[in-house]
PDB file of N, CA and C in Angstrom:
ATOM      1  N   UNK A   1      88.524 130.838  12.251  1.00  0.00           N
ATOM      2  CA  UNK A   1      89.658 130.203  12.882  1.00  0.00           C
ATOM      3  C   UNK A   1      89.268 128.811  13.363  1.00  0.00           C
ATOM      4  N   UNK A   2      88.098 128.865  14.026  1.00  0.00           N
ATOM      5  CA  UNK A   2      87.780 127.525  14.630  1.00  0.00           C
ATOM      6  C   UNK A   2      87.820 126.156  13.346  1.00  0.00           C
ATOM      7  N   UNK A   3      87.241 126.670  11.969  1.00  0.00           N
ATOM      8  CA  UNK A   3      86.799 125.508  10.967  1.00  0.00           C
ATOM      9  C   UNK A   3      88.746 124.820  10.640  1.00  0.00           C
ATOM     10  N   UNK A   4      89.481 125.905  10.556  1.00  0.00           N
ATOM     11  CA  UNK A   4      91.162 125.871  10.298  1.00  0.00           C
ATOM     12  C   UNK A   4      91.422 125.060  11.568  1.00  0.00           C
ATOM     13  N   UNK A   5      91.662 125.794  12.552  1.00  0.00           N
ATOM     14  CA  UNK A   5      91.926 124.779  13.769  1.00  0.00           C
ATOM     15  C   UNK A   5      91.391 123.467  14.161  1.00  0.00           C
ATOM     16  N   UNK A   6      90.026 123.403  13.521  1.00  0.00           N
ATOM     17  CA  UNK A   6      89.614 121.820  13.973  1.00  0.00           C
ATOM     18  C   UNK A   6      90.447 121.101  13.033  1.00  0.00           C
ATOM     19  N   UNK A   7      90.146 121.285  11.866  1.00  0.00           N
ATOM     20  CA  UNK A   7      90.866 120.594  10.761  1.00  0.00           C
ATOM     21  C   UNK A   7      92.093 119.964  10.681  1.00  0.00           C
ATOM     22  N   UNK A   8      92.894 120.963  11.047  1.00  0.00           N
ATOM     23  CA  UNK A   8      94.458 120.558  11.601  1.00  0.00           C
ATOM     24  C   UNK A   8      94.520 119.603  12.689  1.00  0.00           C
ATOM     25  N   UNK A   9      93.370 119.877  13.473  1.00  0.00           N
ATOM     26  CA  UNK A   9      93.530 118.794  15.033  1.00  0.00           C
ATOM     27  C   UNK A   9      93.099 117.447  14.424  1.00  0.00           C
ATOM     28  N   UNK A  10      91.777 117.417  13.496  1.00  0.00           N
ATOM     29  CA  UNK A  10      91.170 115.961  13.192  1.00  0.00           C
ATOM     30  C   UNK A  10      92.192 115.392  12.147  1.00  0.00           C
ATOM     31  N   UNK A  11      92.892 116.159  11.388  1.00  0.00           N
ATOM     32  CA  UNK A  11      94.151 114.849  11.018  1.00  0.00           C
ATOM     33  C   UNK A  11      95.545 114.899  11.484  1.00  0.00           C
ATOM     34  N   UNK A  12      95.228 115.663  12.899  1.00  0.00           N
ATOM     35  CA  UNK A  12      96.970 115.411  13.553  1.00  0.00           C
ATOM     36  C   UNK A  12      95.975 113.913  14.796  1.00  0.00           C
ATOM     37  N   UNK A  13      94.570 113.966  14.710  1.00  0.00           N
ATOM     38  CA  UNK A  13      94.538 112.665  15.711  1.00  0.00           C
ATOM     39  C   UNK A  13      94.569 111.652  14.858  1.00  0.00           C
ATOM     40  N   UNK A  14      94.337 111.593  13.546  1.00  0.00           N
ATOM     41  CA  UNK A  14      94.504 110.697  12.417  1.00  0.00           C
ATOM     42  C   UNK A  14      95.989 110.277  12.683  1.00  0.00           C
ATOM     43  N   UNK A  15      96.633 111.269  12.297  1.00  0.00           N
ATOM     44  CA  UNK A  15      98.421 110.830  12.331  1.00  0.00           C
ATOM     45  C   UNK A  15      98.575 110.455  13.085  1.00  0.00           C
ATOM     46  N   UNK A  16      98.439 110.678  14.730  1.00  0.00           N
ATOM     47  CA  UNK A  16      98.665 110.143  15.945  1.00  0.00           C
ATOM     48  C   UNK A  16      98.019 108.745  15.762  1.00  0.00           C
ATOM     49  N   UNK A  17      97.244 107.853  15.250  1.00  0.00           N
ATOM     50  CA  UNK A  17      96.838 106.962  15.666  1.00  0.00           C
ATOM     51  C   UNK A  17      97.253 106.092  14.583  1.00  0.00           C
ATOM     52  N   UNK A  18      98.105 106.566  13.357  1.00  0.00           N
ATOM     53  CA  UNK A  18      98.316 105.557  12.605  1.00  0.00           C
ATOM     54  C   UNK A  18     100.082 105.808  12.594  1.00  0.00           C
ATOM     55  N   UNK A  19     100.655 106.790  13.827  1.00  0.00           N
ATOM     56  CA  UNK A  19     101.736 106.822  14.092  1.00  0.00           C
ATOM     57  C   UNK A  19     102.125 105.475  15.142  1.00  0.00           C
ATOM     58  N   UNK A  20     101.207 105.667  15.934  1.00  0.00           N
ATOM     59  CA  UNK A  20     100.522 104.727  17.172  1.00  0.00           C
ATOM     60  C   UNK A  20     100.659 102.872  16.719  1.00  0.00           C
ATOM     61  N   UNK A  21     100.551 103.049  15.645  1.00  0.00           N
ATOM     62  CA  UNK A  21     100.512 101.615  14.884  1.00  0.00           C
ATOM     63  C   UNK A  21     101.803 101.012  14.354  1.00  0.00           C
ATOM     64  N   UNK A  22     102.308 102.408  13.768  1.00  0.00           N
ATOM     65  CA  UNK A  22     103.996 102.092  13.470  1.00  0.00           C
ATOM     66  C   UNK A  22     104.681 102.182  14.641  1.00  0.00           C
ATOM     67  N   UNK A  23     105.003 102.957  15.648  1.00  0.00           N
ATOM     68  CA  UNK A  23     105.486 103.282  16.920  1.00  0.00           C
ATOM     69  C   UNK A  23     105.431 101.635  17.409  1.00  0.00           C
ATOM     70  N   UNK A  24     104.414 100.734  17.610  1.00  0.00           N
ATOM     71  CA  UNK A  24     104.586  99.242  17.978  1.00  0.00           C
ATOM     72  C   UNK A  24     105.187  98.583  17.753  1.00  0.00           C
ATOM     73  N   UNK A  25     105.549  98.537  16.166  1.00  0.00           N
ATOM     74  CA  UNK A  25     106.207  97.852  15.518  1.00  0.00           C
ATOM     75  C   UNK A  25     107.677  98.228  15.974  1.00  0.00           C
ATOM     76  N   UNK A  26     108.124  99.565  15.309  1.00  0.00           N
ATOM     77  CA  UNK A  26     109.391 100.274  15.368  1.00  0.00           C
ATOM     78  C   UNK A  26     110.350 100.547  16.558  1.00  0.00           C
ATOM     79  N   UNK A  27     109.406 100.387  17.637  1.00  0.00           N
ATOM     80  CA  UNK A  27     109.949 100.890  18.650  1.00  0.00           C
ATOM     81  C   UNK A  27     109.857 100.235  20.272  1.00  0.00           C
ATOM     82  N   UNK A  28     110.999 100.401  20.898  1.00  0.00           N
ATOM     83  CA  UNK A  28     110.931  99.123  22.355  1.00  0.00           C
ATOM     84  C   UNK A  28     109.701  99.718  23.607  1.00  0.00           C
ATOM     85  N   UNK A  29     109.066 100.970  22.853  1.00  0.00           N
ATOM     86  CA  UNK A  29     108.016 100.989  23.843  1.00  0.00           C
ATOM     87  C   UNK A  29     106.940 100.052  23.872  1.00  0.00           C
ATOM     88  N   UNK A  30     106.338  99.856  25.111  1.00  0.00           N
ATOM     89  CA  UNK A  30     105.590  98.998  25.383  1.00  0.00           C
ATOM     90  C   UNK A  30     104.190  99.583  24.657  1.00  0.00           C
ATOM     91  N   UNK A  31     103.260  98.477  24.329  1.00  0.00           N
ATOM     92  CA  UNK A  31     101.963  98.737  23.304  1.00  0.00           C
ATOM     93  C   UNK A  31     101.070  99.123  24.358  1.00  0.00           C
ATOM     94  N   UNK A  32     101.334  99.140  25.552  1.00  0.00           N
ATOM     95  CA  UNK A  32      99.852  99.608  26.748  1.00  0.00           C
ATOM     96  C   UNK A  32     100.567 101.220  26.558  1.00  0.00           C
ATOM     97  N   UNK A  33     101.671 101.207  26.818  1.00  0.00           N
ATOM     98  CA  UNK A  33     102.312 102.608  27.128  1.00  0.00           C
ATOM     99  C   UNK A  33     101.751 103.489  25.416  1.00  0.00           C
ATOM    100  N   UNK A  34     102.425 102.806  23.858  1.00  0.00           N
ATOM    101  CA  UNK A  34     102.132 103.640  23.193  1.00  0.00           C
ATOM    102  C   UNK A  34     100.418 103.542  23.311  1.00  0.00           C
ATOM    103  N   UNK A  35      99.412 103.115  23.391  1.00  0.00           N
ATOM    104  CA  UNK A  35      98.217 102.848  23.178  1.00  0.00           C
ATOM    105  C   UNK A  35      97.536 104.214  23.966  1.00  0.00           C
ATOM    106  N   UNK A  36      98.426 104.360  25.339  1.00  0.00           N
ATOM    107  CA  UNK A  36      97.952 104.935  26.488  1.00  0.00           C
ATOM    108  C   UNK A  36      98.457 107.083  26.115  1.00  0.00           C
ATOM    109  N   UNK A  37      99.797 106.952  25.712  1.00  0.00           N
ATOM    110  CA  UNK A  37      99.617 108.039  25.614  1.00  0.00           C
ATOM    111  C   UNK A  37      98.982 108.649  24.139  1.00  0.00           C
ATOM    112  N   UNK A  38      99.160 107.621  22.934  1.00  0.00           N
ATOM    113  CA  UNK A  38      98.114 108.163  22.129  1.00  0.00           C
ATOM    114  C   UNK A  38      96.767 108.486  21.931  1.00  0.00           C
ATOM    115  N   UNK A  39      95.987 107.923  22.908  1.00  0.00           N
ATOM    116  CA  UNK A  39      94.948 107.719  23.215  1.00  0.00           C
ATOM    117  C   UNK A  39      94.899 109.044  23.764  1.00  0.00           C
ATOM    118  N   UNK A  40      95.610 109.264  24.531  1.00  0.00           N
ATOM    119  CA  UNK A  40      95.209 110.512  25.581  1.00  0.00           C
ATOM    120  C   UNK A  40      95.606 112.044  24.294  1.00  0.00           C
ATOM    121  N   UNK A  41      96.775 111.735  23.443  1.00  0.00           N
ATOM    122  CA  UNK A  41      96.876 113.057  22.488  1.00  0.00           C
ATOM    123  C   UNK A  41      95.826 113.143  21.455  1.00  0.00           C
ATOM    124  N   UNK A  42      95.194 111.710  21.391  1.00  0.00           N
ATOM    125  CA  UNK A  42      93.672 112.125  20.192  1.00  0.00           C
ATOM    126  C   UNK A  42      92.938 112.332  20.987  1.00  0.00           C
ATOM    127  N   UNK A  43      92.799 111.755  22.527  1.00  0.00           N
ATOM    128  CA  UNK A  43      91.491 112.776  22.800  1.00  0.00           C
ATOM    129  C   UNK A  43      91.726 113.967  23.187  1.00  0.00           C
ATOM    130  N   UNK A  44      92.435 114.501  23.276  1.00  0.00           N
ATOM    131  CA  UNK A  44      93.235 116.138  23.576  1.00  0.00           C
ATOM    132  C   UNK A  44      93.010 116.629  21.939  1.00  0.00           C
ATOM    133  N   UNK A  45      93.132 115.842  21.210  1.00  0.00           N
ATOM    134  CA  UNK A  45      93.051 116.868  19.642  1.00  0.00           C
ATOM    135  C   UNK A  45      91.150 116.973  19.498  1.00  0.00           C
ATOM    136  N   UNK A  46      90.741 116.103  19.453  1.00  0.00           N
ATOM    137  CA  UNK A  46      89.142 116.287  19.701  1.00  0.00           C
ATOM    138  C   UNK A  46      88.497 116.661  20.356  1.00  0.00           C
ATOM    139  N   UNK A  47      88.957 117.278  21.790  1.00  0.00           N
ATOM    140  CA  UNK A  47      88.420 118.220  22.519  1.00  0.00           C
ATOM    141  C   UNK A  47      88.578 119.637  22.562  1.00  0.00           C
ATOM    142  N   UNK A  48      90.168 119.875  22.137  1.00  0.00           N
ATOM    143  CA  UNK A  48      90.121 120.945  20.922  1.00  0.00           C
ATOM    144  C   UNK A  48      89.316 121.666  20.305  1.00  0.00           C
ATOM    145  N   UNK A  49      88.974 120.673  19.532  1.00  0.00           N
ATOM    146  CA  UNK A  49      87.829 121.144  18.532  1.00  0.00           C
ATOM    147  C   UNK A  49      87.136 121.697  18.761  1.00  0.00           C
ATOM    148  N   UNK A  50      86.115 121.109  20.053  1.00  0.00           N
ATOM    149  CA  UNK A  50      85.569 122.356  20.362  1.00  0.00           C
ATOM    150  C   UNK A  50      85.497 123.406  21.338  1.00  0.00           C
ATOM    151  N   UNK A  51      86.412 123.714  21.942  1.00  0.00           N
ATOM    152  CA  UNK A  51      87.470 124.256  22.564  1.00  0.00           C
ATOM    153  C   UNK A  51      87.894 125.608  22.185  1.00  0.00           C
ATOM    154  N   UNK A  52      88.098 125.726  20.658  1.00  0.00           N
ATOM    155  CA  UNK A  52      89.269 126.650  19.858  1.00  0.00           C
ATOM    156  C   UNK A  52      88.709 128.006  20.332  1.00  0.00           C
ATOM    157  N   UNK A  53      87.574 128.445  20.473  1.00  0.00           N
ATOM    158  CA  UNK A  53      87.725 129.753  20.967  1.00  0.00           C
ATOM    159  C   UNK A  53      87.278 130.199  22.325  1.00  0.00           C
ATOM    160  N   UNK A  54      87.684 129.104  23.212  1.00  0.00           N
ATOM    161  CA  UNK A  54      87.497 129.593  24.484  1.00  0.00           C
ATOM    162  C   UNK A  54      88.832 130.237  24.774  1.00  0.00           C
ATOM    163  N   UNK A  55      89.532 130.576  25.749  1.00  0.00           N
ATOM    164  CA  UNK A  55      90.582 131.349  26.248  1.00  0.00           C
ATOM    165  C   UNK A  55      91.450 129.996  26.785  1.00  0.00           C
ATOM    166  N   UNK A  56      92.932 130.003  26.119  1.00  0.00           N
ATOM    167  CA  UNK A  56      94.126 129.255  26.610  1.00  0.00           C
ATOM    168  C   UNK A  56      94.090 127.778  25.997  1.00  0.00           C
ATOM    169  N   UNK A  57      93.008 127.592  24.525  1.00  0.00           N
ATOM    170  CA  UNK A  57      92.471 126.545  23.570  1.00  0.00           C
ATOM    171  C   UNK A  57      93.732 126.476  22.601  1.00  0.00           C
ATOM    172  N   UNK A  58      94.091 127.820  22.069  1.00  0.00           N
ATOM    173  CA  UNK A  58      95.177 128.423  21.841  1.00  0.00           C
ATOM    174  C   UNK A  58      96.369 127.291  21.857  1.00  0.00           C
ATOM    175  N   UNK A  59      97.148 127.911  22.982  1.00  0.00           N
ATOM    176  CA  UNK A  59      98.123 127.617  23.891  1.00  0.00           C
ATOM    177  C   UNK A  59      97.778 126.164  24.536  1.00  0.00           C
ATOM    178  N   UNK A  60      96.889 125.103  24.472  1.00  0.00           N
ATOM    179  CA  UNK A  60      97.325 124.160  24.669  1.00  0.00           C
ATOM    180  C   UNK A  60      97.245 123.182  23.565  1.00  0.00           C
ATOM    181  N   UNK A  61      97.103 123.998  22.075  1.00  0.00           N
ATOM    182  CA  UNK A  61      97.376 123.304  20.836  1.00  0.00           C
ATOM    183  C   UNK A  61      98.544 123.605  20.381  1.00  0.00           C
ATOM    184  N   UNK A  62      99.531 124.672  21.220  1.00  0.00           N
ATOM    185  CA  UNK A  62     100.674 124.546  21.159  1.00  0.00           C
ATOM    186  C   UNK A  62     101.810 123.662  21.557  1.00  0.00           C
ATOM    187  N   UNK A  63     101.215 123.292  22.684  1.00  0.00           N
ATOM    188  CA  UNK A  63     101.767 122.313  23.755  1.00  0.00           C
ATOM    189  C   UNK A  63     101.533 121.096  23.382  1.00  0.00           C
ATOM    190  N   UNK A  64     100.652 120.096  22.267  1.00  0.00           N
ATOM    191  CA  UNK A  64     100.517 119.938  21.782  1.00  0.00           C
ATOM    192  C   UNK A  64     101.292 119.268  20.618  1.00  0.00           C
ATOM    193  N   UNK A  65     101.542 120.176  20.068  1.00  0.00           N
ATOM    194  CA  UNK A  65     102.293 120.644  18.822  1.00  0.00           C
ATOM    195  C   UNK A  65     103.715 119.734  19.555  1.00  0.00           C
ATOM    196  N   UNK A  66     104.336 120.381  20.256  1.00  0.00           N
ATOM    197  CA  UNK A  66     105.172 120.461  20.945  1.00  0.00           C
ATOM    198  C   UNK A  66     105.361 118.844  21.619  1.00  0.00           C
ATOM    199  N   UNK A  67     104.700 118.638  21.777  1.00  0.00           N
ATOM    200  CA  UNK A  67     104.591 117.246  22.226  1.00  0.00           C
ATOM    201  C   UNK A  67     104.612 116.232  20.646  1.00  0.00           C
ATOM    202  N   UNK A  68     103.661 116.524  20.043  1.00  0.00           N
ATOM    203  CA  UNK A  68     103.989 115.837  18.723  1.00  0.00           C
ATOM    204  C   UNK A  68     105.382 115.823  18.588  1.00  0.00           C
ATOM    205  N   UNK A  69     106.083 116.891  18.638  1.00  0.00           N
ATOM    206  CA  UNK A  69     107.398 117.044  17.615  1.00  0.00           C
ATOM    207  C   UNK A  69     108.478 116.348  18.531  1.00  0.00           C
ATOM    208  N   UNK A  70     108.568 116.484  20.357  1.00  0.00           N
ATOM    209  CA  UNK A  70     109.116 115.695  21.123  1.00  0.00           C
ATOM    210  C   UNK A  70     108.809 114.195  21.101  1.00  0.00           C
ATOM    211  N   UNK A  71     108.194 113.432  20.731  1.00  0.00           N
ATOM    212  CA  UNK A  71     107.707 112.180  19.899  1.00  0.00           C
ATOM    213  C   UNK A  71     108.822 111.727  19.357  1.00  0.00           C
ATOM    214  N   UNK A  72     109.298 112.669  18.502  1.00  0.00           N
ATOM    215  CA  UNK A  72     110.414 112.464  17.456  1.00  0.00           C
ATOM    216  C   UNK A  72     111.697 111.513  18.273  1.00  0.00           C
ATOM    217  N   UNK A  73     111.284 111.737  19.337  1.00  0.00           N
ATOM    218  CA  UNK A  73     112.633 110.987  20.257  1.00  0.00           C
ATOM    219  C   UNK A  73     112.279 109.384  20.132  1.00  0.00           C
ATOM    220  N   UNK A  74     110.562 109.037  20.010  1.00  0.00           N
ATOM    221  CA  UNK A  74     110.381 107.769  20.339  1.00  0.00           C
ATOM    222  C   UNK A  74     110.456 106.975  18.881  1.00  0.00           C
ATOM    223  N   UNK A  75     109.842 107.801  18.106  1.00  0.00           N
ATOM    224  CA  UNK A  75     109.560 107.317  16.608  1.00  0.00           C
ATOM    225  C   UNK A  75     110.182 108.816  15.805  1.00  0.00           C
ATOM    226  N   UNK A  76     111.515 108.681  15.329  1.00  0.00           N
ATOM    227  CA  UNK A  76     112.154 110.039  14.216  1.00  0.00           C
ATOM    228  C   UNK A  76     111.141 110.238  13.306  1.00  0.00           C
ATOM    229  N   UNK A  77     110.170 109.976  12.873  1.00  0.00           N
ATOM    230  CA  UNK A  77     109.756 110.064  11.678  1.00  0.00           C
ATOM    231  C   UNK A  77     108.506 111.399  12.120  1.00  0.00           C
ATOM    232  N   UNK A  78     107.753 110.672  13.571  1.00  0.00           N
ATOM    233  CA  UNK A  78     107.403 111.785  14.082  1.00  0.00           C
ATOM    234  C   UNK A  78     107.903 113.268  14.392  1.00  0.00           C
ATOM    235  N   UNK A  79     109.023 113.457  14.491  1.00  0.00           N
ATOM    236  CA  UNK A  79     109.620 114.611  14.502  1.00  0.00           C
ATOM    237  C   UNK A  79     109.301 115.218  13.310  1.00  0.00           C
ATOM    238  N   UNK A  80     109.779 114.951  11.809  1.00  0.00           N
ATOM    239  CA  UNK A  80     109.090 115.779  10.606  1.00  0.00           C
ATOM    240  C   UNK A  80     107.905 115.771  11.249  1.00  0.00           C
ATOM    241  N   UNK A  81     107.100 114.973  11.094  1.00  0.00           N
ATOM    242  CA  UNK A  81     105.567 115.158  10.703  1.00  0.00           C
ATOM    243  C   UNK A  81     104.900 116.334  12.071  1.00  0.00           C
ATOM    244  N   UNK A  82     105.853 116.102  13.323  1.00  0.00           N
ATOM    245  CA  UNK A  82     105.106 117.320  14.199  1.00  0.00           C
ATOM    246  C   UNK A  82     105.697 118.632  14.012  1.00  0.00           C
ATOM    247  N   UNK A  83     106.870 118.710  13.256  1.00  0.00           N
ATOM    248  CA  UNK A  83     106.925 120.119  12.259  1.00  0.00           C
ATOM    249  C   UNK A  83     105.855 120.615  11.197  1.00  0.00           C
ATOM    250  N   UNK A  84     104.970 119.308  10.759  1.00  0.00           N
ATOM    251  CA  UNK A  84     104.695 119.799   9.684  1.00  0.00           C
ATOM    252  C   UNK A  84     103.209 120.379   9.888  1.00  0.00           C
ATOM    253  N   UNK A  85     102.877 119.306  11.537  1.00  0.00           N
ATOM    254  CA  UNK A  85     101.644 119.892  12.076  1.00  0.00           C
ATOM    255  C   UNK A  85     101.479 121.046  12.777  1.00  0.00           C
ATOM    256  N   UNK A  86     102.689 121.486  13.336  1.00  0.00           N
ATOM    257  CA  UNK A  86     103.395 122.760  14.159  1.00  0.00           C
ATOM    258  C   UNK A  86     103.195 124.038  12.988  1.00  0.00           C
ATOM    259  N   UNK A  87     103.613 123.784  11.589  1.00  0.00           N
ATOM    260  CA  UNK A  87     103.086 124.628  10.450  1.00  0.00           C
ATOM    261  C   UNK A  87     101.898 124.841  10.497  1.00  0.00           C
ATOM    262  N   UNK A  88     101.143 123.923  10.383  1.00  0.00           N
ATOM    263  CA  UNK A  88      99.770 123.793   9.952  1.00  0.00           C
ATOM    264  C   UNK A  88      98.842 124.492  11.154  1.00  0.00           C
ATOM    265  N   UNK A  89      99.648 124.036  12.503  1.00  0.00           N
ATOM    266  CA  UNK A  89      98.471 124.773  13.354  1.00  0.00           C
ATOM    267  C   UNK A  89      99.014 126.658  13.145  1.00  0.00           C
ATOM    268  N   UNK A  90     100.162 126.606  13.312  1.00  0.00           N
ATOM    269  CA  UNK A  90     100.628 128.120  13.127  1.00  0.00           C
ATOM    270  C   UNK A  90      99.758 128.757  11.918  1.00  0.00           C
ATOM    271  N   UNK A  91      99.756 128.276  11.054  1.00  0.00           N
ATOM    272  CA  UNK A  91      98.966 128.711   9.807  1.00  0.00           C
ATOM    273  C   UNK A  91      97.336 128.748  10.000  1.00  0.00           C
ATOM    274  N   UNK A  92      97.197 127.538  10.602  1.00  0.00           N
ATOM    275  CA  UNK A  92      95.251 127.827  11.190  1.00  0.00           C
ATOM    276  C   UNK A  92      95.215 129.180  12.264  1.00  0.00           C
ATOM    277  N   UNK A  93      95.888 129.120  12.641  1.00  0.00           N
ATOM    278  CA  UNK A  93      95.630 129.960  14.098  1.00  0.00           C
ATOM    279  C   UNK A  93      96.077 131.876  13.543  1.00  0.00           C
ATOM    280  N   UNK A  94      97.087 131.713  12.823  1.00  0.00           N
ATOM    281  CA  UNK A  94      97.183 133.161  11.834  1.00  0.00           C
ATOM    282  C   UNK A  94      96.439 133.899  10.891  1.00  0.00           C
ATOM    283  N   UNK A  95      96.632 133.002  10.348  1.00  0.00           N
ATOM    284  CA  UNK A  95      95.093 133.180   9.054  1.00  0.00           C
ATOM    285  C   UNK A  95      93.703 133.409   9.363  1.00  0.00           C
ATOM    286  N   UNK A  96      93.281 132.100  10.524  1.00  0.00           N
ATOM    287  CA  UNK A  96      91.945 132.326  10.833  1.00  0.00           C
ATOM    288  C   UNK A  96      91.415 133.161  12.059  1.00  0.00           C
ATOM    289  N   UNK A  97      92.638 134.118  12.432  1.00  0.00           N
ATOM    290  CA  UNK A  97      92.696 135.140  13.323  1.00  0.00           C
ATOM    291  C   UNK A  97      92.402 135.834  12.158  1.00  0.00           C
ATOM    292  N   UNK A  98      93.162 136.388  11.230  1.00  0.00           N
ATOM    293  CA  UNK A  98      92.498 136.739   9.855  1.00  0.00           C
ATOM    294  C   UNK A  98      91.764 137.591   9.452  1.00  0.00           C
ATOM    295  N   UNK A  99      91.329 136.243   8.822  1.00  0.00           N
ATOM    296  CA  UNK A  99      89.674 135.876   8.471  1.00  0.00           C
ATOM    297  C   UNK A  99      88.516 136.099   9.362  1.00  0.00           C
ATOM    298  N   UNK A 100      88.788 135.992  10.653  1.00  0.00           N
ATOM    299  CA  UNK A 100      87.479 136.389  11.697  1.00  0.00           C
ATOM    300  C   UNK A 100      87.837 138.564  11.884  1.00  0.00           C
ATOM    301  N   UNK A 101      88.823 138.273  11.583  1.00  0.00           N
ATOM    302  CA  UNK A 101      89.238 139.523  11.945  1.00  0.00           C
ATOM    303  C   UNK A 101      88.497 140.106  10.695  1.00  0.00           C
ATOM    304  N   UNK A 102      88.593 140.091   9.507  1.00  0.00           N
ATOM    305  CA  UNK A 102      88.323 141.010   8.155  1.00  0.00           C
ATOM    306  C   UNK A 102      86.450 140.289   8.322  1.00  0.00           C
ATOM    307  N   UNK A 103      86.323 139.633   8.810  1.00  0.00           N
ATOM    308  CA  UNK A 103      84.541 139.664   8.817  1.00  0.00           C
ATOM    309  C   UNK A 103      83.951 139.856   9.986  1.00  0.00           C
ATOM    310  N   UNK A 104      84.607 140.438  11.007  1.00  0.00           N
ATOM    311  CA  UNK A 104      84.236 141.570  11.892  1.00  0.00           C
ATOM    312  C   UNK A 104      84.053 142.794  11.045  1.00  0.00           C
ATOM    313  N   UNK A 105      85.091 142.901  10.527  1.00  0.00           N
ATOM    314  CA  UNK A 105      85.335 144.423   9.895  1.00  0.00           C
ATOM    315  C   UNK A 105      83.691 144.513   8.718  1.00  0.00           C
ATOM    316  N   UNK A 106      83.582 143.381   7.606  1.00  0.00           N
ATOM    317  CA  UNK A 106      82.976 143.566   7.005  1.00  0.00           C
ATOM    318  C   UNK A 106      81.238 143.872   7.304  1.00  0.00           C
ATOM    319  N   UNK A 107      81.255 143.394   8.810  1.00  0.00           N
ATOM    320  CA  UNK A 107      79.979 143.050   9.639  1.00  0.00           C
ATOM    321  C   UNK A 107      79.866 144.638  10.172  1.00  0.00           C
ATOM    322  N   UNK A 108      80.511 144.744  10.519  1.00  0.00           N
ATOM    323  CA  UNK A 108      80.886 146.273  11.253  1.00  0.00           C
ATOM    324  C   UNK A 108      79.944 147.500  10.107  1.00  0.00           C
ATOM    325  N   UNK A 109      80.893 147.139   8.961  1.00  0.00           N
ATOM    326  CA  UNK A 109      80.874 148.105   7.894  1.00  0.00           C
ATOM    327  C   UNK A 109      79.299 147.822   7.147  1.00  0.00           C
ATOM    328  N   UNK A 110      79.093 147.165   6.838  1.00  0.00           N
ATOM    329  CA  UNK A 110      77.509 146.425   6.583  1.00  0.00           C
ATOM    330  C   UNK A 110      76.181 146.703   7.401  1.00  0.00           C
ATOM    331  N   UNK A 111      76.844 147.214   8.992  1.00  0.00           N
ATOM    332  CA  UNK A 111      76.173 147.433   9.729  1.00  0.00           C
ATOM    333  C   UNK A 111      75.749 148.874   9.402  1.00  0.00           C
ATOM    334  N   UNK A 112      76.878 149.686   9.418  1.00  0.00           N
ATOM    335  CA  UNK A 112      76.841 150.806   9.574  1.00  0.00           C
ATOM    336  C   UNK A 112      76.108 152.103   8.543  1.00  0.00           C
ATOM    337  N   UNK A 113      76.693 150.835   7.746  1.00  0.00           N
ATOM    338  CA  UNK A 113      75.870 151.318   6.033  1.00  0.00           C
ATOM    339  C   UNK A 113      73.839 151.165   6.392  1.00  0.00           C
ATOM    340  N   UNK A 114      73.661 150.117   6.673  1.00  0.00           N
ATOM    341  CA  UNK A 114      72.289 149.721   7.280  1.00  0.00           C
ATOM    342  C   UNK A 114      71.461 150.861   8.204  1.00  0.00           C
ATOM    343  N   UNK A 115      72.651 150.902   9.191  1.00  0.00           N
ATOM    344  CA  UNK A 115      72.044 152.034  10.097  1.00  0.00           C
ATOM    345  C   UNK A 115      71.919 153.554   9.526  1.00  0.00           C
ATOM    346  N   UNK A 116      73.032 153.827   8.646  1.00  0.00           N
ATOM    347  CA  UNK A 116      72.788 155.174   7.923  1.00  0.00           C
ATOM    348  C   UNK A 116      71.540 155.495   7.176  1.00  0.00           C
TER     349      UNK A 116
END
């Protein structure tokens, strides 16, 4: 889960920072203001990273998410794209629940065979 979840975070801080660039141009927010809160959502996606399997790492890559897609108010274009990262983390976080899950199992079973 963690290799899925970083992944998704290191190019949603990518997007954020080359959203960050169009957002200047496009939009009557001020460049300290966009500079300031993008700054603060890439370093929230890179601390993440390594983060993902402590308790409530989860849930504030939801919030997150969520914030990407409320964006959409400042720059529309952000709105798709924090759907599409809102997929992507849903899909890291399912799957690589998973995947840790079926190589517990296989570790388990490998074990047991060993010990017999």
């Amino acid at each position: 889960m963690r290799t899925l979840c970083s992944s998704t975070l290191i190019g949603e801080a990518l997007l954020i920072m080359f959203a960050a660039l169009v957002a200047m141009q496009l939009s009557d927010v001020s460049t300290a203001t966009v500079w300031i809160v993008s700054g603060i959502a890439m370093a929230l996606c890179v601390l993440l990273c390594g983060m993902i399997n402590r308790p409530g790492a989860v849930q504030i890559g939801w919030a997150l998410q969520i914030g990407l897609v409320a964006s959409g108010l400042v720059l529309p274009t952000m709105f798709v794209l924090g759907l599409v990262f809102a997929g992507l983390w849903w899909c890291s976080v399912h799957y690589g629940r998973k995947v840790d899950a079926f190589k517990a199992a296989r570790a388990a079973a490998e074990a047991a065979v060993a010990g017999a």
